[in-house]
PDB file of N, CA and C in Angstrom:
ATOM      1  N   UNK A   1       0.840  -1.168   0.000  1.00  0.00           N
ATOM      2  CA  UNK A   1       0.000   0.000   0.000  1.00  0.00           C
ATOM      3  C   UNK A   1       0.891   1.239   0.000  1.00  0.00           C
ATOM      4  N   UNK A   2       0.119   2.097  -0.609  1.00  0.00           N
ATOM      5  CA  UNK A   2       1.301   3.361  -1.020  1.00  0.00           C
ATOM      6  C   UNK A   2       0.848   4.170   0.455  1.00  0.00           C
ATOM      7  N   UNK A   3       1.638   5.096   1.202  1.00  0.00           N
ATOM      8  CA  UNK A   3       1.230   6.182   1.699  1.00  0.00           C
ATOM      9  C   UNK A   3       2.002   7.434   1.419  1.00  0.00           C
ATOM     10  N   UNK A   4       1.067   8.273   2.065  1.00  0.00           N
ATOM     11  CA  UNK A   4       1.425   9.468   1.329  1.00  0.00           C
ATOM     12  C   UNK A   4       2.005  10.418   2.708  1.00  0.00           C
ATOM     13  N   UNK A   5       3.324  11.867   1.985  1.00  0.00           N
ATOM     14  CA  UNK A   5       4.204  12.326   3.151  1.00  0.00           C
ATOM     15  C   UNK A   5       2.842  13.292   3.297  1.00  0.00           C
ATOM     16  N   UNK A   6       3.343  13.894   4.815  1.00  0.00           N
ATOM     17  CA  UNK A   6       2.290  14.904   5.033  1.00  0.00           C
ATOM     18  C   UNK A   6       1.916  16.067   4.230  1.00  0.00           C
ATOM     19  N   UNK A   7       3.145  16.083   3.478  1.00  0.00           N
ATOM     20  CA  UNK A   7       3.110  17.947   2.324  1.00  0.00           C
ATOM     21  C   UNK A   7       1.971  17.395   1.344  1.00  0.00           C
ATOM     22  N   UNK A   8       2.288  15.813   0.964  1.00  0.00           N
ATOM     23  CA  UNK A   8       1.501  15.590  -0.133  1.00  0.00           C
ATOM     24  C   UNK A   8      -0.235  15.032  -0.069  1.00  0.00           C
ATOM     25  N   UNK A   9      -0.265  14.937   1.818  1.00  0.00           N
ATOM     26  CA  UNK A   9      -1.679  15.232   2.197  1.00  0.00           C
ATOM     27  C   UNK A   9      -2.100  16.107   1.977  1.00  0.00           C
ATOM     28  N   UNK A  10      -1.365  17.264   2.440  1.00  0.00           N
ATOM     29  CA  UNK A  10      -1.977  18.519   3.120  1.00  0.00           C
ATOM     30  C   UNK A  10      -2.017  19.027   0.997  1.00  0.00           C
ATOM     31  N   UNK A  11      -1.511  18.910  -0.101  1.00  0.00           N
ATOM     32  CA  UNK A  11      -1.546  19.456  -1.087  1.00  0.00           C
ATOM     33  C   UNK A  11      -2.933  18.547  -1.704  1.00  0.00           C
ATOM     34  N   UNK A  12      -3.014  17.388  -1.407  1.00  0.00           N
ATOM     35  CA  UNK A  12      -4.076  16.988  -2.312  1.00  0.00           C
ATOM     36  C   UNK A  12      -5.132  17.487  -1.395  1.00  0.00           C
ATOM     37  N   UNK A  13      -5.444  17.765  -0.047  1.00  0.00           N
ATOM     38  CA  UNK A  13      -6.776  18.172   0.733  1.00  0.00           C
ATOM     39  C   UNK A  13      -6.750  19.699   0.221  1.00  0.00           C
ATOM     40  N   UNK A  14      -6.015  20.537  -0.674  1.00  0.00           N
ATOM     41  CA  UNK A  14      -5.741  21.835  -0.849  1.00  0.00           C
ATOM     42  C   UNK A  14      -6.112  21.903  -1.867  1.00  0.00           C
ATOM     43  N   UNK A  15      -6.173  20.943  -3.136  1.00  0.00           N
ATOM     44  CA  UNK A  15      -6.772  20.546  -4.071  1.00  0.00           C
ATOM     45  C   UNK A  15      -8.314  19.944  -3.965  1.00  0.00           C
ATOM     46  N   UNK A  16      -8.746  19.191  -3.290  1.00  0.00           N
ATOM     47  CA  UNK A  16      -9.888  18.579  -2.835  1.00  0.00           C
ATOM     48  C   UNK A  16     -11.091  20.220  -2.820  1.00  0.00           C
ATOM     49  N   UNK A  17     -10.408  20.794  -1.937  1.00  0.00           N
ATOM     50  CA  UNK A  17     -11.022  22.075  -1.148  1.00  0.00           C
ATOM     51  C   UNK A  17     -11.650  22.824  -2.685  1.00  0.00           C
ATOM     52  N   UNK A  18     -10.171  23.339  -3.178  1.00  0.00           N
ATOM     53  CA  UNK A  18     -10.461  24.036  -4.847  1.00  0.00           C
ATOM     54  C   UNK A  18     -11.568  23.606  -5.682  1.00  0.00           C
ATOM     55  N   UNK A  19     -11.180  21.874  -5.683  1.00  0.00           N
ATOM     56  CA  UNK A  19     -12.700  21.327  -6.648  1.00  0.00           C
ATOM     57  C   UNK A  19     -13.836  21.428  -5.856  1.00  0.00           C
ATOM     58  N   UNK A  20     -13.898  21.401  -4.852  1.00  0.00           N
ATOM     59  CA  UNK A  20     -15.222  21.431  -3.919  1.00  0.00           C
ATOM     60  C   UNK A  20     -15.917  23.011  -4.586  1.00  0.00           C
ATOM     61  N   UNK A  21     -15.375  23.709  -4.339  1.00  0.00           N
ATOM     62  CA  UNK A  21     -15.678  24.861  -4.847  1.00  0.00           C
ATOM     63  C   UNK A  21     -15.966  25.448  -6.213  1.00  0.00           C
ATOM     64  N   UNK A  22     -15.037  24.235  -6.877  1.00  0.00           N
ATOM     65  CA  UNK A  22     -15.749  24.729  -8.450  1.00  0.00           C
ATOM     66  C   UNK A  22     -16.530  23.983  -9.355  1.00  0.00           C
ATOM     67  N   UNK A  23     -16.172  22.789  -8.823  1.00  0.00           N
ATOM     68  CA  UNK A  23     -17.468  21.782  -9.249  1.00  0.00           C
ATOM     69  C   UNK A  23     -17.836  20.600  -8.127  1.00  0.00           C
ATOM     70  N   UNK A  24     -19.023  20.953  -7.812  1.00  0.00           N
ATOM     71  CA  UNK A  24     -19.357  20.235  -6.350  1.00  0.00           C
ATOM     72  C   UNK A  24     -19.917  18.642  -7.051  1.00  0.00           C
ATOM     73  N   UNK A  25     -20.132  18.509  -8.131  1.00  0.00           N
ATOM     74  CA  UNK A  25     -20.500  17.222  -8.662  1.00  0.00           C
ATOM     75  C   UNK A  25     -19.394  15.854  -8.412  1.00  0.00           C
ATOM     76  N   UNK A  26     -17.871  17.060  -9.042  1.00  0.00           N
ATOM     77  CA  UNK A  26     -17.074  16.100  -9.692  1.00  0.00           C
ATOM     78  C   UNK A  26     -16.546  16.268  -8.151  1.00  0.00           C
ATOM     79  N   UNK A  27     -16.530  17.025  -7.467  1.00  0.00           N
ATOM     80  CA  UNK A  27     -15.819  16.606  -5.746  1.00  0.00           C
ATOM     81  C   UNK A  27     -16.709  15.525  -4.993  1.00  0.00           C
ATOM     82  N   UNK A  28     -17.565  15.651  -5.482  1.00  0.00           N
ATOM     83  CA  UNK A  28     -18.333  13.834  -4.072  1.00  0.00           C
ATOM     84  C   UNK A  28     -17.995  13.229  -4.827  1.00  0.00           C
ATOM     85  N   UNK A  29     -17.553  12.890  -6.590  1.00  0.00           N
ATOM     86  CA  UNK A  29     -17.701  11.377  -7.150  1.00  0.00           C
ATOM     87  C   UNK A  29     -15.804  11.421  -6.561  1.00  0.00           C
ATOM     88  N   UNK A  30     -15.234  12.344  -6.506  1.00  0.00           N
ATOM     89  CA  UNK A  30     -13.898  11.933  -6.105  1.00  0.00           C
ATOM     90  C   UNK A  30     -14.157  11.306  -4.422  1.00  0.00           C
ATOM     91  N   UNK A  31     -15.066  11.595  -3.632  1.00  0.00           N
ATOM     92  CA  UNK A  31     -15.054  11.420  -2.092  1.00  0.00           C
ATOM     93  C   UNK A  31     -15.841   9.995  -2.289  1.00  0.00           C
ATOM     94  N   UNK A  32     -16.580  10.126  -2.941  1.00  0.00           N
ATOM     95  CA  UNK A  32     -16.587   8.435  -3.471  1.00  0.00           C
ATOM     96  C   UNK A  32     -15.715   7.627  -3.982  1.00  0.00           C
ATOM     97  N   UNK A  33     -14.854   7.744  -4.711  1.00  0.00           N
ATOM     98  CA  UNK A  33     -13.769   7.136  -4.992  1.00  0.00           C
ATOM     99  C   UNK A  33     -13.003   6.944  -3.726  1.00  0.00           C
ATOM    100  N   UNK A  34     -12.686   8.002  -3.359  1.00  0.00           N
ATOM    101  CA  UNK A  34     -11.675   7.979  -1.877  1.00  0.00           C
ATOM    102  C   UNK A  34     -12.120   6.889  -0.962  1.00  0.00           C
ATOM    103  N   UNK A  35     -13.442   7.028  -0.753  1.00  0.00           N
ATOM    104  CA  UNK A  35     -13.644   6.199  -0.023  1.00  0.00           C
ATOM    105  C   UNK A  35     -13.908   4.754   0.113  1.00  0.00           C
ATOM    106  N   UNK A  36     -14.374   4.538  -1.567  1.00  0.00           N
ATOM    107  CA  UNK A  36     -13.958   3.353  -1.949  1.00  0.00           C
ATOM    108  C   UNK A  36     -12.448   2.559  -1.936  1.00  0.00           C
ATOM    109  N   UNK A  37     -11.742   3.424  -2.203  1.00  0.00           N
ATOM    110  CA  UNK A  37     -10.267   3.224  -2.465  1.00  0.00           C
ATOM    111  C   UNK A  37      -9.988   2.786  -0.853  1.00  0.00           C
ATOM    112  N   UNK A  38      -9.669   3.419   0.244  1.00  0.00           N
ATOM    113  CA  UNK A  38      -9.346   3.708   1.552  1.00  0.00           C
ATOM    114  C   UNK A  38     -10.477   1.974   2.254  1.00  0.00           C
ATOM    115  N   UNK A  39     -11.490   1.524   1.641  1.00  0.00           N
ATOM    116  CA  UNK A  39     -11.954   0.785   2.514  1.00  0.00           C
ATOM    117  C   UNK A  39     -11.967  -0.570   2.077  1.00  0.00           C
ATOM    118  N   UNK A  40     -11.610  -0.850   0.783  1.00  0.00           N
ATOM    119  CA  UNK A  40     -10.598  -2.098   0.234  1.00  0.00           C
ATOM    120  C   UNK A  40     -10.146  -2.730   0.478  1.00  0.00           C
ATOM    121  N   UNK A  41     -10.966  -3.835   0.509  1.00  0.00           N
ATOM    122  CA  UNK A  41     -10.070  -5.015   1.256  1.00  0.00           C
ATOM    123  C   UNK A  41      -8.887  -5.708   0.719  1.00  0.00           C
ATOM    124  N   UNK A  42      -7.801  -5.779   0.851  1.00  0.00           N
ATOM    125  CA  UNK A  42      -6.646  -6.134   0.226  1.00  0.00           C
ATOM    126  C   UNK A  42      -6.203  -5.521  -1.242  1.00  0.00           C
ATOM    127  N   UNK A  43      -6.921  -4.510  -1.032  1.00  0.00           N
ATOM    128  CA  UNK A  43      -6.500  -3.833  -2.532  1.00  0.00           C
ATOM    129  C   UNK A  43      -7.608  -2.931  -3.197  1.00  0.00           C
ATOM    130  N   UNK A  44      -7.204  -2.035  -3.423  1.00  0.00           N
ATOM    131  CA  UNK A  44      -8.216  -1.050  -4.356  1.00  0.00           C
ATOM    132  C   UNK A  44      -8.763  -1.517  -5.741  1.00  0.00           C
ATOM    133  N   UNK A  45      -9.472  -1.375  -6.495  1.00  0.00           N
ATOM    134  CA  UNK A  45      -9.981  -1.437  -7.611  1.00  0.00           C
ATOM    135  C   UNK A  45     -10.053   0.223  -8.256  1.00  0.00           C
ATOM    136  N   UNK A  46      -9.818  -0.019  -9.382  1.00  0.00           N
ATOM    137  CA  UNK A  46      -9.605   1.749 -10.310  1.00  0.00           C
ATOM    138  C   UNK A  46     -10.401   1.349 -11.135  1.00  0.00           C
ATOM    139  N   UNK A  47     -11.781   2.027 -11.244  1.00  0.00           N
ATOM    140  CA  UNK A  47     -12.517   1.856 -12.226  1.00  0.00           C
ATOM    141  C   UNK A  47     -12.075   2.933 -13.384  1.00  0.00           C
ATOM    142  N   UNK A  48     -11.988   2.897 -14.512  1.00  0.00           N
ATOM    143  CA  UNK A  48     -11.431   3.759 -15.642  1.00  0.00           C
ATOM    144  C   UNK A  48     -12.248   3.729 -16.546  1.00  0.00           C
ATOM    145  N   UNK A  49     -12.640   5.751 -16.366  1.00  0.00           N
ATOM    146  CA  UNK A  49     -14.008   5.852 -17.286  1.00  0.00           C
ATOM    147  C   UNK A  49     -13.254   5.863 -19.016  1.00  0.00           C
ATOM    148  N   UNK A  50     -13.866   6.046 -19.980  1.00  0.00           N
ATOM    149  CA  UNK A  50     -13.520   5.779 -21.113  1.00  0.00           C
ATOM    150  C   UNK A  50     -14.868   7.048 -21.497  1.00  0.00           C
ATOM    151  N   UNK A  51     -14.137   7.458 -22.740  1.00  0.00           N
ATOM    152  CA  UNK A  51     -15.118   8.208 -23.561  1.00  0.00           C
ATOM    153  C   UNK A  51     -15.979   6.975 -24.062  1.00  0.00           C
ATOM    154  N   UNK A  52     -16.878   7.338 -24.898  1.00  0.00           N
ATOM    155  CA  UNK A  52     -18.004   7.112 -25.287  1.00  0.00           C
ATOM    156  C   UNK A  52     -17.158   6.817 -26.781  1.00  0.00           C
ATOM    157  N   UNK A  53     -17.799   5.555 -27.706  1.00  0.00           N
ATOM    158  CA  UNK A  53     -17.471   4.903 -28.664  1.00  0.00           C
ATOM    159  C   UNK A  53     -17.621   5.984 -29.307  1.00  0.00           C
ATOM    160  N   UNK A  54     -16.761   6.217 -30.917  1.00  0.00           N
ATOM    161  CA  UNK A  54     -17.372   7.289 -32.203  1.00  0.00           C
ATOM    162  C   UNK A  54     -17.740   6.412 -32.863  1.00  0.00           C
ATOM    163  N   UNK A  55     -19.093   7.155 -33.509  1.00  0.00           N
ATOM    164  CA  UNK A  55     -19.906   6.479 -34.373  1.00  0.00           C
ATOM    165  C   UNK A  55     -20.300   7.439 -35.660  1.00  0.00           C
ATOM    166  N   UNK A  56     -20.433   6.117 -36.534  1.00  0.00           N
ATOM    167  CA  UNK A  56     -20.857   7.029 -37.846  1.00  0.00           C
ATOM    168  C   UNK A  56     -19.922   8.235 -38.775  1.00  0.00           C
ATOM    169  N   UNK A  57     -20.205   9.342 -39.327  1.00  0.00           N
ATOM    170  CA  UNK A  57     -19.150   9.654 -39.623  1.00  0.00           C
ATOM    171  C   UNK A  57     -17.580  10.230 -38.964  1.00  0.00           C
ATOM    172  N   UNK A  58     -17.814  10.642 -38.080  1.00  0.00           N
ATOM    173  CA  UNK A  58     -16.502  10.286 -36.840  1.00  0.00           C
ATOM    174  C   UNK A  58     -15.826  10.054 -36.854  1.00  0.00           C
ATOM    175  N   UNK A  59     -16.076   8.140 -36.768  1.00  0.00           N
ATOM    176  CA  UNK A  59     -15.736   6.780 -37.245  1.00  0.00           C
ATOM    177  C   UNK A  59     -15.052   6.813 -38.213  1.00  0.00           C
ATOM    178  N   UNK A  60     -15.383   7.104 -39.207  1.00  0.00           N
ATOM    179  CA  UNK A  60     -14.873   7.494 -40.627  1.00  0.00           C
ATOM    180  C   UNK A  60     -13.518   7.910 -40.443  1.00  0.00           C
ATOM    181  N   UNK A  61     -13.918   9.290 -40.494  1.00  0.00           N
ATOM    182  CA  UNK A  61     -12.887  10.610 -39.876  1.00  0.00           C
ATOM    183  C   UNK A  61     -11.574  10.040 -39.449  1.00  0.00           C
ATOM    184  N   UNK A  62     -11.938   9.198 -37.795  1.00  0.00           N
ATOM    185  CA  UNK A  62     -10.886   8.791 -37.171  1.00  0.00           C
ATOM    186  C   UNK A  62     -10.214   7.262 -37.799  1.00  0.00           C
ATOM    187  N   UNK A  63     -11.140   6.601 -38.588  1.00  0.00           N
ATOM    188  CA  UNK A  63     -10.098   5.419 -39.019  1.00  0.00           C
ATOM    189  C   UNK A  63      -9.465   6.090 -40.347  1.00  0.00           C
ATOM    190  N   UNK A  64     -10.306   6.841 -41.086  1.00  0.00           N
ATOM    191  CA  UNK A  64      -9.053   7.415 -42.340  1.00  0.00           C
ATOM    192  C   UNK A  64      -7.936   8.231 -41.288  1.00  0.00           C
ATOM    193  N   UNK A  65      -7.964   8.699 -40.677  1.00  0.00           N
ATOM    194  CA  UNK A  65      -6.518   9.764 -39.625  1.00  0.00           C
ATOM    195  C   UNK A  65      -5.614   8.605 -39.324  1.00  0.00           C
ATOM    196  N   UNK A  66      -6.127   7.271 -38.957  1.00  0.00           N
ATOM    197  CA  UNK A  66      -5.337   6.414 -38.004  1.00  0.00           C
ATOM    198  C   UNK A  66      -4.634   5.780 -39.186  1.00  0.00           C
ATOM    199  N   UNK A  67      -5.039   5.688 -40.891  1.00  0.00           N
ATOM    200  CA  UNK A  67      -4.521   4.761 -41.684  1.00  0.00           C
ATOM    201  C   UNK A  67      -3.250   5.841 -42.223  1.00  0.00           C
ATOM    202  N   UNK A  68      -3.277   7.094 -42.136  1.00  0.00           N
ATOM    203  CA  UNK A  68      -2.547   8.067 -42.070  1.00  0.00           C
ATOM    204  C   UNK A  68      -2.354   8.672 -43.594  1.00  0.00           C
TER     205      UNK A  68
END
């Protein structure tokens, strides 16, 4: 398990504070995370959001870019 020094508490709760204040949505889904993370039994799980599939012409777009 990783822990963290006190500067790098006291900087992410200094950060925490900032998002609280500018987007109160995306600060509880992080205090949800946290607290998921912190109550883990033998290990955390990282759920990893992903954009949303492209579809249609997009699709297109991005597989002609990728064939280069």
């Amino acid at each position: 398990m990783m822990s963290l020094t006190e500067p790098e508490t006291q900087a992410l709760g200094s950060l925490a504070d900032g998002l609280a204040g500018s987007d109160p949505r995306l600060a509880s889904m992080l205090a949800i995370f946290s607290r998921r993370v912190r109550g883990g039994a033998g290990g955390a799980a990282v759920l990893v959001l992903l954009p949303p599939p492209v579809r249609g012409a997009a699709a297109v777009r991005a597989a002609r870019y990728r064939a280069g």
